[in-house]
Protein backbone atom coordinates (compact mmCIF):
# COMPACT_ATOMS: atom_id res chain seq x y z
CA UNK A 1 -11.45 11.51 12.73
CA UNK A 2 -10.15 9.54 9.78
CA UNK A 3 -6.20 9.74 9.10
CA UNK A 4 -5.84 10.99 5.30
CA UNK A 5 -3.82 8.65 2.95
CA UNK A 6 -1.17 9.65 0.60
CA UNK A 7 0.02 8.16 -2.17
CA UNK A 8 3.73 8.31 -2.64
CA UNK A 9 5.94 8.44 -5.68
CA UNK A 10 6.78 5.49 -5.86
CA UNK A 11 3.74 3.79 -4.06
CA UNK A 12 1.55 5.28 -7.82
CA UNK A 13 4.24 3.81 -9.70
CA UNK A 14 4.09 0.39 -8.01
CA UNK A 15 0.35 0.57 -8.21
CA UNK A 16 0.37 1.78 -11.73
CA UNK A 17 2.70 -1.25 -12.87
CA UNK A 18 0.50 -3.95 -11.43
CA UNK A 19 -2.84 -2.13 -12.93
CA UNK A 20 -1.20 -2.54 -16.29
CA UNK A 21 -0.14 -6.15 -15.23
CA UNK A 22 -3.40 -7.31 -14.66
CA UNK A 23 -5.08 -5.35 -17.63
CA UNK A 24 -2.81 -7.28 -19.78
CA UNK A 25 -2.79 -10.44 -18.51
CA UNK A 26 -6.72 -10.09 -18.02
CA UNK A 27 -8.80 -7.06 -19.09
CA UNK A 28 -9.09 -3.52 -18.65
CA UNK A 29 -12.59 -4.00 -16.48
CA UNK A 30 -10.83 -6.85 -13.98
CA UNK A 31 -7.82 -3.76 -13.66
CA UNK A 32 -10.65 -1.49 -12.59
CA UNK A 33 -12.32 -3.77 -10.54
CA UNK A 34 -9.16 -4.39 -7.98
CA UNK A 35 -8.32 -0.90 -8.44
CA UNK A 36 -11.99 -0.14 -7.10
CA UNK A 37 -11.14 -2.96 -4.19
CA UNK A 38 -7.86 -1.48 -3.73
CA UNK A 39 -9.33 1.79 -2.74
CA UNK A 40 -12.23 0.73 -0.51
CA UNK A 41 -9.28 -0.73 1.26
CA UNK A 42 -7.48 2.27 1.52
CA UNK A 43 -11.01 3.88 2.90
CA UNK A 44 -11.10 1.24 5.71
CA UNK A 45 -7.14 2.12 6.32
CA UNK A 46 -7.91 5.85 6.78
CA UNK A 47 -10.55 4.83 9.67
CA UNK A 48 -8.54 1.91 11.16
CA UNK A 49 -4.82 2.94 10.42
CA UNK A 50 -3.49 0.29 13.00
CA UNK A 51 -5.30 -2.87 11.28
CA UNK A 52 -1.96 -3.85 9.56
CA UNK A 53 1.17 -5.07 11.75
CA UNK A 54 3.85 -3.26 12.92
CA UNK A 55 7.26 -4.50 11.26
CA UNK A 56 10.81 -3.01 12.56
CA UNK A 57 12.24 -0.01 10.90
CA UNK A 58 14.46 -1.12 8.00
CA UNK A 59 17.10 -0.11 6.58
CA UNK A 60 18.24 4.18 6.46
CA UNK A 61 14.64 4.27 8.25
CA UNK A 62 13.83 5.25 11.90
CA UNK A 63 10.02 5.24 11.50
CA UNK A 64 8.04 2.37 12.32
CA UNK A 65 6.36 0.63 9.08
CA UNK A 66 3.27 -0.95 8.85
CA UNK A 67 1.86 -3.41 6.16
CA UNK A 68 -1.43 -5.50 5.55
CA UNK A 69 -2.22 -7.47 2.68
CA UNK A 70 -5.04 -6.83 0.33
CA UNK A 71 -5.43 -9.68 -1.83
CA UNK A 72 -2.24 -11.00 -2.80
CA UNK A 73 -0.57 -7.61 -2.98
CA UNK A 74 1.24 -6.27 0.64
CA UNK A 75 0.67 -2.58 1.47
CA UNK A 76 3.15 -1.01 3.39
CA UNK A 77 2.63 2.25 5.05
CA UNK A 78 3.71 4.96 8.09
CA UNK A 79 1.24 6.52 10.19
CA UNK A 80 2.17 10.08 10.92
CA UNK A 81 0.08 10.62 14.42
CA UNK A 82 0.76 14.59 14.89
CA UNK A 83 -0.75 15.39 11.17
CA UNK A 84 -3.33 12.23 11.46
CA UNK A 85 -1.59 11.21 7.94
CA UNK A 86 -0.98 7.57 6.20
CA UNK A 87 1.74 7.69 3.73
CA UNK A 88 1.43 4.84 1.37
CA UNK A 89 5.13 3.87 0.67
CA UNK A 90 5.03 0.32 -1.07
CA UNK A 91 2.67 -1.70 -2.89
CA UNK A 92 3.94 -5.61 -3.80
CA UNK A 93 3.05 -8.88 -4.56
CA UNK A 94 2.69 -11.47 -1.74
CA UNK A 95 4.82 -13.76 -4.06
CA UNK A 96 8.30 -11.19 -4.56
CA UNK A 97 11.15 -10.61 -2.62
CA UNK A 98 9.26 -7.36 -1.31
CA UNK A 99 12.06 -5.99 1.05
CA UNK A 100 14.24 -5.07 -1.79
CA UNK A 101 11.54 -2.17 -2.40
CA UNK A 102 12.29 -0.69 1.05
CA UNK A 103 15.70 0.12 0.55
């Protein structure tokens, strides 16, 4: 049974801010195209939602975290077992200080 994913808050405006990056910076079709990627990845998540590693809980957090990296953006992520759920919780670039968007 695949696990649904849901996008949080802040995980749409993370994703919405590097879309707009990339449109800028290179066109509205090359946005599309790793938004398109983006979500096949998400697909293969809600089938396989252990294929990222496990990372401590961090800060005012209890629950275990999860990330993987698609491209050169990390994904991080919580598996909720009893509801067979993925909540998508941050989306960052490889390249930034990427635990300041935990806390």
């Amino acid at each position: 049974m695949n696990y649904k994913v849901i996008f949080t808050a802040e995980f749409e405006e993370q994703l919405d801010n590097i879309l707009d990056y990339i449109e800028r910076l290179f066109s509205k079709e090359y946005a599309e195209e790793y938004f398109n990627y983006l979500i096949s990845q998400l697909d293969n998540l809600s089938v396989f939602p252990n294929i990222g590693i496990k990372i401590r809980p961090l800060i005012l957090s209890t629950k275990l975290t999860n990330a993987f990296v698609s491209r050169k953006n990390i994904i991080f992520y919580r598996i909720e077992e009893e509801t067979k759920q993925i909540f998508l919780i941050a989306l960052a670039s490889a390249s930034e200080n990427y635990l300041n968007l935990m806390n």
